[in-house]
Protein backbone atom coordinates (compact mmCIF):
# COMPACT_ATOMS: atom_id res chain seq x y z
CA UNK A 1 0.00 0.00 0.00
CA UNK A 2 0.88 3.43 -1.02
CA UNK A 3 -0.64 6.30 1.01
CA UNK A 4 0.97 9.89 0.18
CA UNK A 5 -0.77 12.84 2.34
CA UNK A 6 0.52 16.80 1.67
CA UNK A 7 -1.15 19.43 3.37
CA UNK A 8 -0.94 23.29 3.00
CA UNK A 9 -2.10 26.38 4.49
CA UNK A 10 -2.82 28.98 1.96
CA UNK A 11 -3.36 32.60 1.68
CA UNK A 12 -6.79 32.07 0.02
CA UNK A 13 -10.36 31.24 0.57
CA UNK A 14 -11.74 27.86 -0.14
CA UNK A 15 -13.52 29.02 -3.01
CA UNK A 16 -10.44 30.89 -4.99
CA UNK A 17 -8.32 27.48 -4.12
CA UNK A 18 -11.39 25.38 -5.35
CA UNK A 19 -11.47 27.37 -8.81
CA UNK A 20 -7.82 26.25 -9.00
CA UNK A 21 -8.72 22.74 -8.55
CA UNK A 22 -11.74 22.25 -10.88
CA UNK A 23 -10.24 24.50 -13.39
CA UNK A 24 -9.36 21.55 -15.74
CA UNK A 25 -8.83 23.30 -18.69
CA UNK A 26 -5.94 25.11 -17.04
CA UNK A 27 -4.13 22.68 -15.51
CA UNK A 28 -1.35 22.87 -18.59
CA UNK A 29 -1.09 26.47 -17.33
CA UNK A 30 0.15 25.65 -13.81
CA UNK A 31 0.03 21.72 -12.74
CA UNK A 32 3.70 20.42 -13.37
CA UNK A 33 2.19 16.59 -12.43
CA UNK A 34 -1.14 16.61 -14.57
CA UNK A 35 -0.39 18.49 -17.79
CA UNK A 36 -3.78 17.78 -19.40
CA UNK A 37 -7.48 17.14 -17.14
CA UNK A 38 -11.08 16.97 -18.70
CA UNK A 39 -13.65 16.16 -16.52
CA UNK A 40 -17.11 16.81 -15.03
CA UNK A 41 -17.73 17.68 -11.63
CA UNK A 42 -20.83 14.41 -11.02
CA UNK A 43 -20.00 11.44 -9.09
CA UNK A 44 -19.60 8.63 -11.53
CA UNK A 45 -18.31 11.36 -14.31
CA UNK A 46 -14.77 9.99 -16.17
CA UNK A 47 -11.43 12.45 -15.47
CA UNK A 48 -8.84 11.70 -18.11
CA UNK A 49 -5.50 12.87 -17.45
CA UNK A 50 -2.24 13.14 -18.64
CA UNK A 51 0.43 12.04 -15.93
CA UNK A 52 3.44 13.61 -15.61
CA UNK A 53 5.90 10.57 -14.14
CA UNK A 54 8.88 12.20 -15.12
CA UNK A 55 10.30 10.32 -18.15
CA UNK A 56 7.43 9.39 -19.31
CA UNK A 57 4.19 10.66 -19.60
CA UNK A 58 0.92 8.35 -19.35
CA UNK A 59 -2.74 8.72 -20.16
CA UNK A 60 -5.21 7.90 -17.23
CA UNK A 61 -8.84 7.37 -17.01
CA UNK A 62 -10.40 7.51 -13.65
CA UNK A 63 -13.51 8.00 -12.40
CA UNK A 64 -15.32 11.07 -10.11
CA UNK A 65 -16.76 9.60 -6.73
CA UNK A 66 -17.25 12.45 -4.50
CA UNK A 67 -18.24 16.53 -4.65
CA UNK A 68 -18.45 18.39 -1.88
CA UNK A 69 -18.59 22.17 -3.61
CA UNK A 70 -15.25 23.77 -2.23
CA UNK A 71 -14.58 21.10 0.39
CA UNK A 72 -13.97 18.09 -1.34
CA UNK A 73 -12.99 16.52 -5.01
CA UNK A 74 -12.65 12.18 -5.05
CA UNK A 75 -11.41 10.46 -7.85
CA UNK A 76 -10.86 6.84 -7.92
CA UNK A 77 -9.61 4.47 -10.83
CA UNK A 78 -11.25 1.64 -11.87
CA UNK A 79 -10.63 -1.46 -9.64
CA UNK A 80 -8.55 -4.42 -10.66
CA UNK A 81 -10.30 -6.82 -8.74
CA UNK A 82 -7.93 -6.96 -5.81
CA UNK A 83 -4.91 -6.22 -7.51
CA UNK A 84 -4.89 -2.66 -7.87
CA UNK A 85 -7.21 0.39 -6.90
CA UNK A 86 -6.22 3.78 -6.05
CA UNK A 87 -8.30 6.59 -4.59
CA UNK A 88 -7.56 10.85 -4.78
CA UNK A 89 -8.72 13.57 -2.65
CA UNK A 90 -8.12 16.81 -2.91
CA UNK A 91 -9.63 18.81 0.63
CA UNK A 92 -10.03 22.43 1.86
CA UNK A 93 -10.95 23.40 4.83
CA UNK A 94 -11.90 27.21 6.26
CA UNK A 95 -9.14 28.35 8.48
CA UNK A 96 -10.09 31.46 9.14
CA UNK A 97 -10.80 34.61 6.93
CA UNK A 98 -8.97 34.98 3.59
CA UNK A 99 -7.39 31.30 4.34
CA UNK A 100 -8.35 27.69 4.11
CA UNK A 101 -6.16 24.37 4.46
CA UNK A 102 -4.77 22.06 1.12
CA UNK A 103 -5.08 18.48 1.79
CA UNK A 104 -3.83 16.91 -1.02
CA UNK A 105 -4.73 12.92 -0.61
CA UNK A 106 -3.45 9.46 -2.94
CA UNK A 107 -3.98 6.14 -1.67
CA UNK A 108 -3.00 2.89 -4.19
CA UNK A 109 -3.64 -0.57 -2.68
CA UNK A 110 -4.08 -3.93 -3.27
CA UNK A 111 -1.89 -6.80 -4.62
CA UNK A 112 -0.28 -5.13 -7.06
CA UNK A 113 0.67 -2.07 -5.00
CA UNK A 114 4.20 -2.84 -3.83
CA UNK A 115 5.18 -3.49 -7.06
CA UNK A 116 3.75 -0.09 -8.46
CA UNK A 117 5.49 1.14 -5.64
CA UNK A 118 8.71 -0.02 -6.72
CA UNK A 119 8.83 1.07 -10.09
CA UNK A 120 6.48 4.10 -9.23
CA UNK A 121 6.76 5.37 -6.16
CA UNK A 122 9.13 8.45 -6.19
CA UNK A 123 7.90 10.25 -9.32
CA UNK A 124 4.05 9.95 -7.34
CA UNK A 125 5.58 11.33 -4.44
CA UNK A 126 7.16 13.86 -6.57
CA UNK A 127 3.71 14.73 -8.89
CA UNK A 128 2.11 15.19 -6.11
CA UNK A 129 4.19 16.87 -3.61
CA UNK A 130 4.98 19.35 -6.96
CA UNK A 131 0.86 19.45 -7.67
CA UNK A 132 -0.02 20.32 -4.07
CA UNK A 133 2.41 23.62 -4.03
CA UNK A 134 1.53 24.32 -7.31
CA UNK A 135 -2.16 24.42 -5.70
CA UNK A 136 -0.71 26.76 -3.10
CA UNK A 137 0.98 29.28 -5.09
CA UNK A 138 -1.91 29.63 -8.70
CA UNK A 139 -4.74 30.25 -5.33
CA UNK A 140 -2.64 32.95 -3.58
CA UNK A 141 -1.50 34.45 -7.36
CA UNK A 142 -5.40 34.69 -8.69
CA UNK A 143 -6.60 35.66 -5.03
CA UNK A 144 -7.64 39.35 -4.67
């Protein structure tokens, strides 16, 4: 199993970091993990990406699960039986005025996990470690 977790404060409210989030058509503009997003904001809605894993770049089809408006965005992929399933969160929270909390969630388990792990691992950690600032800085740029 594969559980990543970054969290951020930001200089923003929920709703300027959620435009961020949802803004697919942007995400070539400021996402250095996922160059390319289309998707619709209605649980069982497909999100295609395109993954940045470093030296490579890969196509992924996942599907929406959960929409909390400016609280939460789920994606999961497509199970594997038990061999592989992954779920993605991305969270805000109110902190107080003009600034909310970044909780930037990936989860990847079953059989096949270690091994995904293995050959995998680092350039998640990366994507998403890179994705979650990038979160942090395009809300406090755009916020008034």
């Amino acid at each position: 199993m594969l559980t990543l977790k970054f969290v951020r404060s930001i200089k923003a409210t929920p709703s300027a970091a959620w435009q961020v989030i949802v803004d697919f058509p942007a995400y070539n503009e400021w996402n250095p993990f996922i160059t390319e997003c289309m998707a619709e904001l209605q649980p069982g809605a497909p999100i295609v990406m395109q993954v940045n894993m470093g030296p490579f770049e890969l196509e992924q089809t996942e599907q929406v699960t959960q929409v909390e408006h400016e609280k939460l965005f789920e994606y999961r992929m497509r199970p594997v039986g038990r061999w592989l399933y992954s779920k993605r969160q991305h969270r805000l929270e109110v902190l107080g005025a003009g600034e909310c909390r970044y909780t930037s969630y990936f989860e990847l388990r079953g059989w096949l996990s270690p091994i995904v792990t293995l050959f995998m691992g680092l350039f998640l950690w990366r994507g998403f470690r890179r994705m979650t600032n990038a979160v942090k800085t395009r809300a406090e740029t755009l916020s008034p």
